[in-house]
Protein backbone atom coordinates (compact mmCIF):
# COMPACT_ATOMS: atom_id res chain seq x y z
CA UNK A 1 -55.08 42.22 -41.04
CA UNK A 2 -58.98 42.38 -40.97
CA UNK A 3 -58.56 39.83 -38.39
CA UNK A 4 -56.48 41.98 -36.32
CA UNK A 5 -58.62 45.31 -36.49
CA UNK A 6 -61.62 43.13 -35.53
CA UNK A 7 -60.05 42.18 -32.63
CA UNK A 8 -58.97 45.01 -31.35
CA UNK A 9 -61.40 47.13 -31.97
CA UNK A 10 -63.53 44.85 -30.09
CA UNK A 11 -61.10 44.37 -27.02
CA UNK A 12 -60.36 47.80 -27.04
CA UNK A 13 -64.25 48.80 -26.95
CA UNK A 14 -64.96 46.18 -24.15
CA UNK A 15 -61.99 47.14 -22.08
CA UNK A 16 -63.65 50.69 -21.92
CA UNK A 17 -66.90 49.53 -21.34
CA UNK A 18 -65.94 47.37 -18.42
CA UNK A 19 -63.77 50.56 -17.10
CA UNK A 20 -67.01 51.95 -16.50
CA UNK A 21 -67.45 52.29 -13.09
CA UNK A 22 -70.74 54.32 -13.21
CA UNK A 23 -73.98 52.30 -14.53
CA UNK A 24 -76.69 54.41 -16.53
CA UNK A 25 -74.94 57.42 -15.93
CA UNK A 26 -74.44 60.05 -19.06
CA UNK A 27 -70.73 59.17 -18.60
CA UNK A 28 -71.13 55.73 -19.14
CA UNK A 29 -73.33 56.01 -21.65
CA UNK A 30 -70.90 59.72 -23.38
CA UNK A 31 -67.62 56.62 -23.01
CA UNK A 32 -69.29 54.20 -24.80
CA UNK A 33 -70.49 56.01 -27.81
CA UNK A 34 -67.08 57.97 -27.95
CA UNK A 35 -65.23 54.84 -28.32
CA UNK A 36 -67.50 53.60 -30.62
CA UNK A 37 -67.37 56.81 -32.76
CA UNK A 38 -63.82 57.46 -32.56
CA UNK A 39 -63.18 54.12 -33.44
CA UNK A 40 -65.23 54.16 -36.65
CA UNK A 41 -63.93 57.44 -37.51
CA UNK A 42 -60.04 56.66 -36.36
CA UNK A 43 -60.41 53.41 -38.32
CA UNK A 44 -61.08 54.98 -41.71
CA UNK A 45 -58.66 57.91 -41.06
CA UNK A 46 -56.22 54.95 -40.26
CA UNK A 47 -56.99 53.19 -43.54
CA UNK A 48 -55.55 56.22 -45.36
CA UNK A 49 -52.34 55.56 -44.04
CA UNK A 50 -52.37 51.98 -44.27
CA UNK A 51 -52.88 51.50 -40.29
CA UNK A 52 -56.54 50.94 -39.96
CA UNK A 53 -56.06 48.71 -36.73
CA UNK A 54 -53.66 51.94 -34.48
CA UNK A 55 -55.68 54.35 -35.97
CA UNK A 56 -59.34 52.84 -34.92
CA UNK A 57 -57.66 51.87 -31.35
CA UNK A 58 -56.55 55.74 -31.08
CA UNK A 59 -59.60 56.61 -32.36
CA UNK A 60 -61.44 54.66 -29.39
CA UNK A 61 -59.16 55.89 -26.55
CA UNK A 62 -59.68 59.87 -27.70
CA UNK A 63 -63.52 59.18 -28.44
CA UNK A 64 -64.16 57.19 -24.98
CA UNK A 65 -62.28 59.85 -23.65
CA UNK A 66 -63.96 62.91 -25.01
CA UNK A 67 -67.47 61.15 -24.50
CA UNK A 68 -66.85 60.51 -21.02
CA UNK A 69 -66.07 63.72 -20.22
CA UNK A 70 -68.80 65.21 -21.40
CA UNK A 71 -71.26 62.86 -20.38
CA UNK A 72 -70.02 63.68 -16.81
CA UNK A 73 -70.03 67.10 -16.92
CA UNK A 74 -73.71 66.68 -18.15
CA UNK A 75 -74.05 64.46 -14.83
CA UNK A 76 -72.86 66.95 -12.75
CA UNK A 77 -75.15 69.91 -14.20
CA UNK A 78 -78.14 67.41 -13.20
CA UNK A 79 -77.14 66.82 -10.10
CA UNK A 80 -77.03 70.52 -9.64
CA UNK A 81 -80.59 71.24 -11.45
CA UNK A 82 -81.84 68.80 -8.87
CA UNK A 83 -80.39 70.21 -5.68
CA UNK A 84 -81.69 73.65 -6.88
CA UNK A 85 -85.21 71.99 -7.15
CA UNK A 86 -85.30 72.79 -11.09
CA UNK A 87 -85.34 69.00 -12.05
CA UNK A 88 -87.90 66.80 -10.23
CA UNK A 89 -86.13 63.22 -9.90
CA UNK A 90 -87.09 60.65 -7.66
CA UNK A 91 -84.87 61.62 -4.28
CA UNK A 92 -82.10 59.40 -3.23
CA UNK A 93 -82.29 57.63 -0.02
CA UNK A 94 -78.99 56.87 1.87
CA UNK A 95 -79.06 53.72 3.84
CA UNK A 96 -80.84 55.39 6.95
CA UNK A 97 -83.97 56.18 4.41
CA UNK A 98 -82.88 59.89 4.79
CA UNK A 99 -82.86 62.12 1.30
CA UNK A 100 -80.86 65.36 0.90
CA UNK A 101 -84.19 67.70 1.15
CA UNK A 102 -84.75 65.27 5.00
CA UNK A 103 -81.05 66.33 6.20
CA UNK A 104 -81.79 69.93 4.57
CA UNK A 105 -84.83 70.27 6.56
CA UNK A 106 -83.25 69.43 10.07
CA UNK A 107 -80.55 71.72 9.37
CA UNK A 108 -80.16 75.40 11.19
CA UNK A 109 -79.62 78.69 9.49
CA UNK A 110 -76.45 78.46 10.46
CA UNK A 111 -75.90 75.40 9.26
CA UNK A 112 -77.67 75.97 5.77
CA UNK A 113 -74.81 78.92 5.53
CA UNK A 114 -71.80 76.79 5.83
CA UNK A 115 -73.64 74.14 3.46
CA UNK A 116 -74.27 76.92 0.89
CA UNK A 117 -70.47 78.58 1.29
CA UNK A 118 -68.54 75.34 0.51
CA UNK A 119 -71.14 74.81 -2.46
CA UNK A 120 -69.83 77.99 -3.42
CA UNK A 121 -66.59 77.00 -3.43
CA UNK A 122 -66.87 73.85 -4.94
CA UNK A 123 -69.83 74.10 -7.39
CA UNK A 124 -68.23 70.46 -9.50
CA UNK A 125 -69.38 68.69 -6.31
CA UNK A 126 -72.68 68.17 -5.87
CA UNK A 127 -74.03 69.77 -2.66
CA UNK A 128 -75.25 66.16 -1.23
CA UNK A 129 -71.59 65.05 -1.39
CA UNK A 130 -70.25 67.63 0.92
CA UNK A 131 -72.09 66.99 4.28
CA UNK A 132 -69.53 64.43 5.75
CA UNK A 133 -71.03 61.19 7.62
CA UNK A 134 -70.56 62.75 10.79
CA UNK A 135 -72.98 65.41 9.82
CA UNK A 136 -75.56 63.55 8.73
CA UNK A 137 -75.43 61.28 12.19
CA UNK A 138 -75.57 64.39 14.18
CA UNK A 139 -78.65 65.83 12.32
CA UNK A 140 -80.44 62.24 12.67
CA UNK A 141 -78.98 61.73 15.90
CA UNK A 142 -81.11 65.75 16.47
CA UNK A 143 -84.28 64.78 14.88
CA UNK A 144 -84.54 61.73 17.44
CA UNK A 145 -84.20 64.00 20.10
CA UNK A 146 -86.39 66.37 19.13
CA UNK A 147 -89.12 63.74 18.96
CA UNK A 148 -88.61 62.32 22.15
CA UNK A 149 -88.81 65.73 23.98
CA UNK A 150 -91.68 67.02 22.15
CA UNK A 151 -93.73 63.63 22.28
């Protein structure tokens, strides 16, 4: 029985871990201490009942669960605090070298508006994700331009 417990405890912690998608992110890191937690704590609530082994392997499903959830919420609020300029992270670079704060800069008024209204709307999606590829080109595609012309 010990043998059994051991084991899946263990599988069931490195199948979460490998489901993982996101390296040192809060929700990788929330998932893995959930499991962990839930399956120490579903373990001995299991050994009451004479099912250590179900009860630690529930115990890891609802912890990874719960810890992943919160760790990405707690993702998301960061990647807000840095858009907003309250958090001062090292900028991410998209493959053309260009940061949010570049394509920011090159945008219009106009264009700042209809960035800001559909952060509005969606405020779980972090304002870099919701200029499409197309957008970005264009703006890169206008900052060429302008250099050419004013040279």
């Amino acid at each position: 029985m010990k043998k059994t417990l051991t084991s899946s405890v263990v599988g069931l912690g490195l199948l979460l871990m490998v489901g993982c998608s996101a390296p040192n992110t809060h929700e990788r890191r929330g998932t893995e201490a959930g499991a962990v937690a839930g399956a120490i704590i579903g373990g001995i609530i299991g050994h009451q009942s004479g099912e250590t082994a179900a009860g630690a392997a529930i115990g890891a499903a609802v912890g990874g669960t719960a810890g992943a959830a919160m760790g990405a919420a707690k993702d998301r609020e960061e990647d807000r605090r840095y858009e907003r300029g309250t958090v001062r992270a090292q900028p991410v670079q998209d493959q053309y070298g260009y940061t949010l704060q570049d394509y920011m800069q090159l945008m219009t008024d106009e264009e700042m508006e209809i960035l800001q209204a559909r952060a509005d709307a969606r405020p779980e999606v972090p304002m870099g994700q919701l200029l499409t590829d197309r957008e970005k080109a264009n703006l890169r595609r206008r900052e060429v331009a302008d250099k050419e012309i004013g040279s």
